[in-house]
Protein backbone atom coordinates (compact mmCIF):
# COMPACT_ATOMS: atom_id res chain seq x y z
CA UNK A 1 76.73 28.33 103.27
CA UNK A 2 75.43 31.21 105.35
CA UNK A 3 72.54 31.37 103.34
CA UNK A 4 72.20 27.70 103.24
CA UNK A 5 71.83 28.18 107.03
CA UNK A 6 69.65 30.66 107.23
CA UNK A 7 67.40 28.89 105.49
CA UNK A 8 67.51 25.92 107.46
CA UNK A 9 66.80 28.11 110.26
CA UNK A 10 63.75 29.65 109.30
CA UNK A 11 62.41 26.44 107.91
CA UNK A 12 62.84 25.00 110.78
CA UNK A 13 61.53 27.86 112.60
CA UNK A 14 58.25 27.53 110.66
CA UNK A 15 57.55 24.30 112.07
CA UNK A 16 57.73 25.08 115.15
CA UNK A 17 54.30 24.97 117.49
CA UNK A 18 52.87 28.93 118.00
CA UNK A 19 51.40 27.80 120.69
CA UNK A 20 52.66 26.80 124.40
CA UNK A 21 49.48 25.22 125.40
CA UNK A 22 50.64 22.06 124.56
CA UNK A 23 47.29 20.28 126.05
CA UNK A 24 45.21 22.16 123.43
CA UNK A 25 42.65 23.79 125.50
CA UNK A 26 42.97 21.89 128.24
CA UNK A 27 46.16 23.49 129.32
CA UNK A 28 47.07 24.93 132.43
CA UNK A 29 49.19 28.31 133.26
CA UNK A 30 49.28 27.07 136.99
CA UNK A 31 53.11 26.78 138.05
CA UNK A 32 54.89 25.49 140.95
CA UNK A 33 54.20 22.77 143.34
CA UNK A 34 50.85 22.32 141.94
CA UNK A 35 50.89 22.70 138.43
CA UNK A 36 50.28 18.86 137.30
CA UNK A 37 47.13 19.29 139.98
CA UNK A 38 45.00 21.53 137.78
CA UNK A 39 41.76 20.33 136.18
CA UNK A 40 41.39 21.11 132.59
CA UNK A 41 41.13 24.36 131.66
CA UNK A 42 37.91 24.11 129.30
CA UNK A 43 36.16 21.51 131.58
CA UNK A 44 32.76 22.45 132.28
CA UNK A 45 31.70 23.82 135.68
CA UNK A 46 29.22 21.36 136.07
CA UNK A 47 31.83 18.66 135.51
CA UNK A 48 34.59 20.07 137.78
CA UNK A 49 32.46 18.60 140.97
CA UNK A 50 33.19 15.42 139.23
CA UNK A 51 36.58 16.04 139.14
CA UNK A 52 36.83 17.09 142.60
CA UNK A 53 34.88 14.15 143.91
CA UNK A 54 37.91 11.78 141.75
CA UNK A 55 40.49 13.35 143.64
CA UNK A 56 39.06 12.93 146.86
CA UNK A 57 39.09 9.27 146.03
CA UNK A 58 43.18 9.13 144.56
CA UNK A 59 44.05 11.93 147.24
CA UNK A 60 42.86 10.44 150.16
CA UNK A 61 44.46 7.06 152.45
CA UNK A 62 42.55 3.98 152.03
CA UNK A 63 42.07 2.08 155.75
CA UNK A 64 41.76 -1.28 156.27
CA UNK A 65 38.68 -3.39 157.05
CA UNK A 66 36.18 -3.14 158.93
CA UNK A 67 36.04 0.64 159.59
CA UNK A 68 33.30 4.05 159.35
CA UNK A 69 34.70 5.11 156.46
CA UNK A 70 33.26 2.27 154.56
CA UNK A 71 33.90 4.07 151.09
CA UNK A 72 37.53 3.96 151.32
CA UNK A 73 37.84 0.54 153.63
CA UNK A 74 39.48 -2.92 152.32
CA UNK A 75 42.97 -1.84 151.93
CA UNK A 76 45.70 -5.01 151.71
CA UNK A 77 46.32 -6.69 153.38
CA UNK A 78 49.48 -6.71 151.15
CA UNK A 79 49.80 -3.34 149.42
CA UNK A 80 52.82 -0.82 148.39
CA UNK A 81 50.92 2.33 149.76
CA UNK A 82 47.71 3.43 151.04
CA UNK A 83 46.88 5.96 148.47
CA UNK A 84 47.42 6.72 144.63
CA UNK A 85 48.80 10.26 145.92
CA UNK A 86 51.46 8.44 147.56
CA UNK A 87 53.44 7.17 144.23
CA UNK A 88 52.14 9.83 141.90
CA UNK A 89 53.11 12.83 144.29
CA UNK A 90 51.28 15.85 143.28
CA UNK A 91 49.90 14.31 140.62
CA UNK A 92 53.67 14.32 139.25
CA UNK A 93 56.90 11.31 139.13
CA UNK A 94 57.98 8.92 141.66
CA UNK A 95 61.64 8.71 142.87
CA UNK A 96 63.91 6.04 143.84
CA UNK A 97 64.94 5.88 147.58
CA UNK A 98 68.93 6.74 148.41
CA UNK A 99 71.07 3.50 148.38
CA UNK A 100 70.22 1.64 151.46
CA UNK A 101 66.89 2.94 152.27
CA UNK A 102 64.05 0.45 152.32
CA UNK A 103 61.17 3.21 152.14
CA UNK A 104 60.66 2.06 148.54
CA UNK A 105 57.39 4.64 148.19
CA UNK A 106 56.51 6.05 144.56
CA UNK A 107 58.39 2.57 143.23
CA UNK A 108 57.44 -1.29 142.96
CA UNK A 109 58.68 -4.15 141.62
CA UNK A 110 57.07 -6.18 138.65
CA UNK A 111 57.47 -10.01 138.86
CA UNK A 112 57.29 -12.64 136.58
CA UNK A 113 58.35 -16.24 135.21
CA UNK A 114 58.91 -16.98 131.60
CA UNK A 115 56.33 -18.07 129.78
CA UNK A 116 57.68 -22.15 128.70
CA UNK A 117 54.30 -23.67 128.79
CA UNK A 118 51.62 -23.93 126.60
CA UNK A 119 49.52 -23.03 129.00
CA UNK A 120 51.48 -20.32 130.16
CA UNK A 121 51.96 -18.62 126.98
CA UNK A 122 47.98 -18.66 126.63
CA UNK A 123 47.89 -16.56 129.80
CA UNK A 124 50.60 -14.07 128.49
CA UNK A 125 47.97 -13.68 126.01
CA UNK A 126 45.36 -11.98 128.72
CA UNK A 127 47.42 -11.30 131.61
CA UNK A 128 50.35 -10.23 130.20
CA UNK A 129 53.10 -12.54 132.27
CA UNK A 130 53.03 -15.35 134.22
CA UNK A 131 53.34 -14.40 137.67
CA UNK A 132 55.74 -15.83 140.30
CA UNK A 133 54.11 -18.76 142.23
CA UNK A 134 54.40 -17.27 145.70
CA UNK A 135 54.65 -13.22 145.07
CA UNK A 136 52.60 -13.20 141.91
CA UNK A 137 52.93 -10.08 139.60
CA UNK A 138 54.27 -7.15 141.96
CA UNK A 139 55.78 -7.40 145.18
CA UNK A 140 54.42 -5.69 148.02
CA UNK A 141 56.67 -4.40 150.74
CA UNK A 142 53.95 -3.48 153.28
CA UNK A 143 51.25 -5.21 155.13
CA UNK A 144 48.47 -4.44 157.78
CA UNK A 145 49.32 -4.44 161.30
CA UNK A 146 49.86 -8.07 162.28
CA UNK A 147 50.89 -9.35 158.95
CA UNK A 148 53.86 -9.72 157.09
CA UNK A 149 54.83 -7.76 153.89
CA UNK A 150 55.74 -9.50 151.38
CA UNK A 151 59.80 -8.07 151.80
CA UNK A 152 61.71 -5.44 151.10
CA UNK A 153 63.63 -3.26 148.12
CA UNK A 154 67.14 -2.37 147.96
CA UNK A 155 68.51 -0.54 145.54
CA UNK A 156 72.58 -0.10 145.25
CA UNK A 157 73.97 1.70 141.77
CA UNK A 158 76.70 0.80 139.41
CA UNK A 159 77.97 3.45 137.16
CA UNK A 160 79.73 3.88 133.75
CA UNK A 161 80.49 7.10 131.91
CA UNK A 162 79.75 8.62 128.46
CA UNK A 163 82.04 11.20 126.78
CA UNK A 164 81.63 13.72 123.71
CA UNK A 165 83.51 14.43 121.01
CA UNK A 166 85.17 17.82 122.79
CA UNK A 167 85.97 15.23 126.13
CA UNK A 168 82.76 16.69 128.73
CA UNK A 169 82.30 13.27 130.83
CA UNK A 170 79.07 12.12 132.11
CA UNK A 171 78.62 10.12 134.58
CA UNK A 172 75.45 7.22 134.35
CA UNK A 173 73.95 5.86 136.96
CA UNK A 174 72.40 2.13 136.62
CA UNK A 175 69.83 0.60 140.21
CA UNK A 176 71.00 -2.58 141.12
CA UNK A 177 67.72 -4.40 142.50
CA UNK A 178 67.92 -7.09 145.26
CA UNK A 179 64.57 -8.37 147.15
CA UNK A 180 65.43 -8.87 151.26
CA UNK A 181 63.82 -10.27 153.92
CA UNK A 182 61.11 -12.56 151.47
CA UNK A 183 58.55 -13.80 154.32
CA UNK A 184 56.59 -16.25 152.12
CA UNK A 185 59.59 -18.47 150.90
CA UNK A 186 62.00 -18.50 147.87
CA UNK A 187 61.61 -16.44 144.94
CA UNK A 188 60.97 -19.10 141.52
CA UNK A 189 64.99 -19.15 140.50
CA UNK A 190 64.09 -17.82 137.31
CA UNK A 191 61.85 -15.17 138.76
CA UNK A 192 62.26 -11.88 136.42
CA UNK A 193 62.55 -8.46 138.29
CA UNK A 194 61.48 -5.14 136.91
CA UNK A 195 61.98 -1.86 138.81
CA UNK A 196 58.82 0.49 137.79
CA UNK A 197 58.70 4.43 139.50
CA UNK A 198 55.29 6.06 138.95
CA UNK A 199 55.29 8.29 136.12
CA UNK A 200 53.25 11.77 136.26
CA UNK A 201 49.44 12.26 135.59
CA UNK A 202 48.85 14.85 133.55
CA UNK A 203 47.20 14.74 129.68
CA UNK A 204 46.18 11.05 130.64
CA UNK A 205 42.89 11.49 128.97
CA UNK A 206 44.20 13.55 125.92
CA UNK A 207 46.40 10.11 125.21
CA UNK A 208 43.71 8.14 125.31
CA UNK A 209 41.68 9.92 123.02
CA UNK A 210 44.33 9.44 120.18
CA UNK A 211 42.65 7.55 117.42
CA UNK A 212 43.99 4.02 117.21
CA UNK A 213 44.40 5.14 113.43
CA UNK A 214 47.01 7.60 114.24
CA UNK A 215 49.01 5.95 115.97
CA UNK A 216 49.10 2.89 113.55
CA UNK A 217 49.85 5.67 111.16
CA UNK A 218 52.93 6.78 113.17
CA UNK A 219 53.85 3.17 113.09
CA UNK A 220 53.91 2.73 109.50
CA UNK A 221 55.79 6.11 108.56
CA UNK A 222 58.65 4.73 110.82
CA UNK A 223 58.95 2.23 108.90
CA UNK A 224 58.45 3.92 105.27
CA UNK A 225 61.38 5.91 106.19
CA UNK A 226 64.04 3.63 106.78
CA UNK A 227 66.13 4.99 109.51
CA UNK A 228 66.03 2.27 111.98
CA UNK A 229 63.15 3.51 113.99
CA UNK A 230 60.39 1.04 113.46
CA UNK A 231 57.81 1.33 116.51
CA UNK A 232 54.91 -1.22 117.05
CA UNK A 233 51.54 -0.87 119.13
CA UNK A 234 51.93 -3.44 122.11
CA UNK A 235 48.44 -6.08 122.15
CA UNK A 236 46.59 -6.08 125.25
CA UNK A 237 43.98 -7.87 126.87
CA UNK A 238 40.96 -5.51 127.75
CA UNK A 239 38.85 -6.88 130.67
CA UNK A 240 35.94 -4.97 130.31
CA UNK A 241 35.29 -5.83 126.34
CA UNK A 242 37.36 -9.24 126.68
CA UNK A 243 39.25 -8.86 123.54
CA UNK A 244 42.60 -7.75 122.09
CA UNK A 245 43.40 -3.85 122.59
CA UNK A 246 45.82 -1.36 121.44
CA UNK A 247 48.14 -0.65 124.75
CA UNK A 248 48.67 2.83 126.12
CA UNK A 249 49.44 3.01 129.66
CA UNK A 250 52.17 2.25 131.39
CA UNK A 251 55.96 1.88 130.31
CA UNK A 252 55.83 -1.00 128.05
CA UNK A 253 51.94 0.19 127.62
CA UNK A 254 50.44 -2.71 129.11
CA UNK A 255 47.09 -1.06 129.80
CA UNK A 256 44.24 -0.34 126.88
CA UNK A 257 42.35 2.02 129.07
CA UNK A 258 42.63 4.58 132.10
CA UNK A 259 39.73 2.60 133.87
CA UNK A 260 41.53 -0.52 133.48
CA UNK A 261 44.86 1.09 134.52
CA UNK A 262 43.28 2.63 137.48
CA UNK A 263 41.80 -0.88 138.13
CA UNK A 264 44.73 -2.44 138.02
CA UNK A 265 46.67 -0.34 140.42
CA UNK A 266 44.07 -0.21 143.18
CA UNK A 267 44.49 -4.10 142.90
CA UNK A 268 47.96 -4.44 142.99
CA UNK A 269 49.06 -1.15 144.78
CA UNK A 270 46.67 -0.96 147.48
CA UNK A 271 45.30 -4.43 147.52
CA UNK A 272 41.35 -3.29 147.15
CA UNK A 273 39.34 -5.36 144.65
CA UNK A 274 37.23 -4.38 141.95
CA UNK A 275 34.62 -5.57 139.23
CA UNK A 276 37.40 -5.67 136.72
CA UNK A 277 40.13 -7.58 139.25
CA UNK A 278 37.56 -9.31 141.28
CA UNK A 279 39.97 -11.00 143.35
CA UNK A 280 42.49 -10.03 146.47
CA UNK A 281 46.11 -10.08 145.33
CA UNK A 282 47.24 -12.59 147.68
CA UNK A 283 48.92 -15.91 146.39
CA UNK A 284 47.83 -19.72 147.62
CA UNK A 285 50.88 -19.58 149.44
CA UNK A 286 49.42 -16.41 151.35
CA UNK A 287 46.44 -17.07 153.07
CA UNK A 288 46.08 -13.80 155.34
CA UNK A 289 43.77 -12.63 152.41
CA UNK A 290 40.97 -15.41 153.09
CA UNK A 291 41.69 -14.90 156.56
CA UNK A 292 41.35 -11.28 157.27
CA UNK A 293 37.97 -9.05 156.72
CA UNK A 294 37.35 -7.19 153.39
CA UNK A 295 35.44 -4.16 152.66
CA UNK A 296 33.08 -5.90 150.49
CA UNK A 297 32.53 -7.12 147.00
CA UNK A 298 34.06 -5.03 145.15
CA UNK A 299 36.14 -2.78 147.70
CA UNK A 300 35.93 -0.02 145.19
CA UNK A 301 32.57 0.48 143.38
CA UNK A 302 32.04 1.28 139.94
CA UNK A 303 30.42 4.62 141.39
CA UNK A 304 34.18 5.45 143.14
CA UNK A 305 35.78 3.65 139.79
CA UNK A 306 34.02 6.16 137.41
CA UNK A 307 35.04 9.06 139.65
CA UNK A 308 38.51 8.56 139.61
CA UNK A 309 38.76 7.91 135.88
CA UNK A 310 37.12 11.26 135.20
CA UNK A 311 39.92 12.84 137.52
CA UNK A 312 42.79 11.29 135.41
CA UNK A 313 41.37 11.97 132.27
CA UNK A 314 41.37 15.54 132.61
CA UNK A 315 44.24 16.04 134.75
CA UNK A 316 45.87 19.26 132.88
CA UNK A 317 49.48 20.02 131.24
CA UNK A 318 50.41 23.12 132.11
CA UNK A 319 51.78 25.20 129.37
CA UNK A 320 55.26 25.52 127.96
CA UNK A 321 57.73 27.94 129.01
CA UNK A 322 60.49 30.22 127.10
CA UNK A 323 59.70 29.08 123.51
CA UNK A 324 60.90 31.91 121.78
CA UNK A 325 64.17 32.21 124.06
CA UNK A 326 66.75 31.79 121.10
CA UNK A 327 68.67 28.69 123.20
CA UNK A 328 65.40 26.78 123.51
CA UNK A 329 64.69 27.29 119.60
CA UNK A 330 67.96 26.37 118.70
CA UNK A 331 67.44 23.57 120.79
CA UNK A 332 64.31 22.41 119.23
CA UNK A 333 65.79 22.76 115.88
CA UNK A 334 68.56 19.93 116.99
CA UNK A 335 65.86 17.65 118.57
CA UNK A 336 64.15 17.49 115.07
CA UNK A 337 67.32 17.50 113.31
CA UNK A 338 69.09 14.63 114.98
CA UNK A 339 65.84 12.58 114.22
CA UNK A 340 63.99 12.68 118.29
CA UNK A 341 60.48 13.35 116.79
CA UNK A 342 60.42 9.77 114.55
CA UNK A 343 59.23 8.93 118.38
CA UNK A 344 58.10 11.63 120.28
CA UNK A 345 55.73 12.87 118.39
CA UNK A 346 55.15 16.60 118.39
CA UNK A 347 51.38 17.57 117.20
CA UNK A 348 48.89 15.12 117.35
CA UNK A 349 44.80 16.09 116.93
CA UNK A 350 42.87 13.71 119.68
CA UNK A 351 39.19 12.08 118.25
CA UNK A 352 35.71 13.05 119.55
CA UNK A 353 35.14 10.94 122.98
CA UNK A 354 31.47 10.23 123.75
CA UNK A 355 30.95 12.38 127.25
CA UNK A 356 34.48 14.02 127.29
CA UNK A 357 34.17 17.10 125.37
CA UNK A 358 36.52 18.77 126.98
CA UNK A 359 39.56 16.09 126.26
CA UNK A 360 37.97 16.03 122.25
CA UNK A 361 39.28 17.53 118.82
CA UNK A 362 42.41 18.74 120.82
CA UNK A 363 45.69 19.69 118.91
CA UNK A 364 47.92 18.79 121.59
CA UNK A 365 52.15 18.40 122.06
CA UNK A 366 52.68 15.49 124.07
CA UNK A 367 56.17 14.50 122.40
CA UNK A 368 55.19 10.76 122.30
CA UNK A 369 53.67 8.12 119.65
CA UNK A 370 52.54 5.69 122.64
CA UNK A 371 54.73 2.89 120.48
CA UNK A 372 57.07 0.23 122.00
CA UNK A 373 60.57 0.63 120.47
CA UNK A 374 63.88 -1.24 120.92
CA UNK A 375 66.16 0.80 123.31
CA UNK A 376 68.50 -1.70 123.30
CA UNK A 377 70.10 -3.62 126.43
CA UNK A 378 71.27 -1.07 128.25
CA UNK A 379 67.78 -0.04 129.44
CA UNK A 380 66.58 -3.63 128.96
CA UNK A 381 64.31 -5.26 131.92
CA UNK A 382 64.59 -8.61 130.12
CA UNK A 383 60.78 -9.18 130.99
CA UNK A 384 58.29 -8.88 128.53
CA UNK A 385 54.67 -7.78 128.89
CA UNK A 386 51.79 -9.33 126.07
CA UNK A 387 53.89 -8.94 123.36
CA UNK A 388 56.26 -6.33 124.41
CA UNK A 389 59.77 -7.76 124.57
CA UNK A 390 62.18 -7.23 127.19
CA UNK A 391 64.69 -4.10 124.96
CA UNK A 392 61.51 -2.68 124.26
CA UNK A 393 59.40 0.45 126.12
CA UNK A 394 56.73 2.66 125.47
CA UNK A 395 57.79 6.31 124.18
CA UNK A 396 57.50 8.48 127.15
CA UNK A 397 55.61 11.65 126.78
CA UNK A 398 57.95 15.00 127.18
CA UNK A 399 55.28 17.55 127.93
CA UNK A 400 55.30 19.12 131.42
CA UNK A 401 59.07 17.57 131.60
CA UNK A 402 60.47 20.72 132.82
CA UNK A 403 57.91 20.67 136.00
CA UNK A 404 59.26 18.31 137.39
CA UNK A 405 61.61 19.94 139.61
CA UNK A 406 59.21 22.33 141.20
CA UNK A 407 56.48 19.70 141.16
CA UNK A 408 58.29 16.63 142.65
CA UNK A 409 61.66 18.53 144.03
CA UNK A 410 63.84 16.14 142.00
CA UNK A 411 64.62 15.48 138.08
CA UNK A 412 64.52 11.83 137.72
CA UNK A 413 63.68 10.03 134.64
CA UNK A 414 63.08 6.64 132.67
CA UNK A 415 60.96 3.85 133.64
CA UNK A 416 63.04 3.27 136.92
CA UNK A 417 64.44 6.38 137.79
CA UNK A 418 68.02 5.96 136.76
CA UNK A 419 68.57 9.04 134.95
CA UNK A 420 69.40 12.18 137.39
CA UNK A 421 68.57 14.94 134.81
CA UNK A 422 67.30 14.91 130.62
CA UNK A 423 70.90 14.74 129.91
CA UNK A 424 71.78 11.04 131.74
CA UNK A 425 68.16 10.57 129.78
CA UNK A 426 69.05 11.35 126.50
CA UNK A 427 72.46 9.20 126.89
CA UNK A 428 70.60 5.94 128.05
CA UNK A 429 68.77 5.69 124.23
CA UNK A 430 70.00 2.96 123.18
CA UNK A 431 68.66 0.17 120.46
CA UNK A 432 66.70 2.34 117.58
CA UNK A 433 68.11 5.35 119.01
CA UNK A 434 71.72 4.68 119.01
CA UNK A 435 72.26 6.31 116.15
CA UNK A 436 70.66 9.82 117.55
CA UNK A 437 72.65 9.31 120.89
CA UNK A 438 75.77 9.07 119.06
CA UNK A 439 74.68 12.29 117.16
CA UNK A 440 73.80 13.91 120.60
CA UNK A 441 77.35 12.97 121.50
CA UNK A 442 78.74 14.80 118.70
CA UNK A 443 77.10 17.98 120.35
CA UNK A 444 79.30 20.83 121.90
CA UNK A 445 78.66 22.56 125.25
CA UNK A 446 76.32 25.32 123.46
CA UNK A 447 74.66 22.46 121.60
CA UNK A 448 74.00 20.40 124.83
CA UNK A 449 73.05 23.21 126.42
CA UNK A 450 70.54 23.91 123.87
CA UNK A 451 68.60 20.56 123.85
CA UNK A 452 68.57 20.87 127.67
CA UNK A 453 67.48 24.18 127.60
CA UNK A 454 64.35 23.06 125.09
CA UNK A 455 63.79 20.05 127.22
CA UNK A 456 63.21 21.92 129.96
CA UNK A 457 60.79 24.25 127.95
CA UNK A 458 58.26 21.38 127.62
């Protein structure tokens, strides 16, 4: 048996990465507040005024209409925040505000009716839901001066616990959503509610350099190997090519692109139009768009559109910590063991982008196979997205996980913040990965202590 284990160890062992630059050459060894801030390591000097010049443009508030600073001018007049930096602080993970606080920053609310229709479900098909008559797809919760926001968030928490085998209790922690103080009239009664918190930036580009073929690939071994993990690419409508796209971005990887995610958020985030979303993100029932000035047609050039999608392509990971300490190794061994990489993905090799030769032929460690998977109704939004369903959510990446303390001052996780550290994480899989949380509840104190501790390596 002893031998047996040995074995198993140094197998194991074999497998694992050599290398902690886990975003290839792109990696960082910047720590501390700043470390998902860093530009790619390998990208050129003549491209790092590029880069800059992007984060000027996602740094800095946008100001309403008319003003001097015509660049940055149009914002709202309904908007969540008046800069990217706001919900991705430091480049890293939002956070949900303390029970009773309305300062909702670095969160939103998606909303949505069911699709019932025929013509509704032909919308699904390129917008991805049908929005609510009066709030459309995301509330906003703060307006210029002089107008009304749309309302406000509050978040209260009900709990239930989780206990291993040898009795350790742990204590989950489930948001509550309720929308107050609506100024535009009743919510649809079967409006559907999602609570979203801004996930981090970093290795952006690197994902979306992943051959298409890959991940299909990753798809199909799931399902060659029969243990109940059986992910699927979500089908999205991309503006710019108007056709059917592999999804990426965002957590049920609604997005094809980083230009049409960026896109997207200016839009519905900060209320400034584009050429891909033409069109202010105000409702007929909310005229104050029509009625107040603009800062043009679009409100953010292609010029300031390109700009920013260089910066959060080559946004850096910075590199992995304590690898060879013996608690993180054994800890890696029971993450492969117990079955975690079927989803997150440890080693994938990105393609050659035209342009991006920094972000190309990368071996990189980003812990996710960008596939939708069933986590079962525990972490269940009950709102689909183009053909995601409502159980089902994009595998998150892992890398840079254990920044997030000293990036963002708070360990947070899952699409809406819930978890409190990668423990309450682990323990809301659910769906497909019932079977591995069950293992992970098997685990002793050194065990759990172990997957933390490699976790946290990342």
């Amino acid at each position: 048996m002893k031998y047996f284990l040995f074995t198993l160890s140094v197998l194991f062992s074999s497998c694992l990465p050599a290398s902690p630059k886990s975003g290839g050459d792109t990696t960082t060894s910047q720590q501390g507040t700043n470390a998902f801030s860093q530009a790619a390591s390998n990208l050129p000097l003549s491209e790092q005024i590029d880069f800059s010049v992007g984060n000027s443009f996602f740094r800095n508030p946008w100001v309403s209409a008319p003003a001097s600073t015509d660049a940055r001018d149009g914002l709202g007049p309904l908007f969540n925040t008046n800069g990217c930096q706001n919900c991705h602080i430091k480049d890293g993970r939002g956070h949900l505000p303390s029970e009773g606080d309305t300062n909702a920053v670095s969160i939103l609310v998606r909303l949505s009716v069911p699709a019932v229709t025929k013509a509704q479900k032909a919308w699904v098909i390129k917008h991805g839901n049908v929005p609510e008559p009066t709030y459309g797809g995301q509330l906003q919760d703060v307006a210029l001066s002089g107008s009304k926001e749309e309302g406000q968030i509050n978040i209260t928490f009900e709990t239930h616990t989780e206990t291993f085998k040898d009795g350790f209790v742990v204590e989950l922690r489930k948001p509550v959503l309720t929308l107050e103080g609506l100024n535009y009239g009743e919510l649809h009664p079967d409006t559907q509610m999602s609570l979203r918190v801004a996930p981090p930036m970093i290795g952006l580009g690197l994902l979306e350099a992943i051959p298409e073929e890959t991940l299909m690939r990753f798809a199909q071994e799931q399902d060659q190997q029969g243990q109940g993990i059986s992910g699927r690419a979500n089908k999205v409508w991309d503006v710019e090519s108007s056709s059917v796209r592999l999804g990426r971005f965002g957590w049920k990887a609604g997005q094809p692109s980083l230009m049409q995610q960026n896109a997207a958020a200016f839009n519905g985030d900060l209320g400034l139009t584009t050429s891909l979303f033409p069109s202010e993100n105000c409702s007929p029932a909310q005229p104050l768009c029509d009625a107040l000035p603009n800062g043009g047609s679009p409100e953010v050039s292609d010029k300031i559109l390109n700009f920013v999608e260089f910066y959060t392509q080559h946004l850096a990971v910075p590199k992995r910590r304590n690898m060879n300490d013996p608690l993180v190794v054994k800890g890696e061994m029971l993450f492969m063991d117990i079955g975690c990489q079927s989803c997150h993905q440890r080693e994938i090799r990105t393609g050659v982008v035209e342009n991006r030769t920094a972000i190309s032929n990368q071996l990189i460690s980003p812990y996710t196979d960008l596939l939708l998977h069933d986590m079962g109704s525990g972490l269940a939004d009950h709102r689909g997205e183009f053909i995601a369903t409502g159980t089902e959510w994009r595998t998150a990446p892992l890398w840079g996980l254990g920044y997030t303390e000293e990036v963002n001052g708070h360990t947070e996780l899952l699409h809406d913040g819930r978890a409190r550290n990668v423990m309450e994480a682990v323990l809301w899989h659910g769906g497909e990965a019932e079977s591995i949380k069950q293992k992970v509840l098997g685990f002793d104190e050194n065990q759990r202590n172990a997957l933390i501790a490699f976790l946290l390596s990342l």
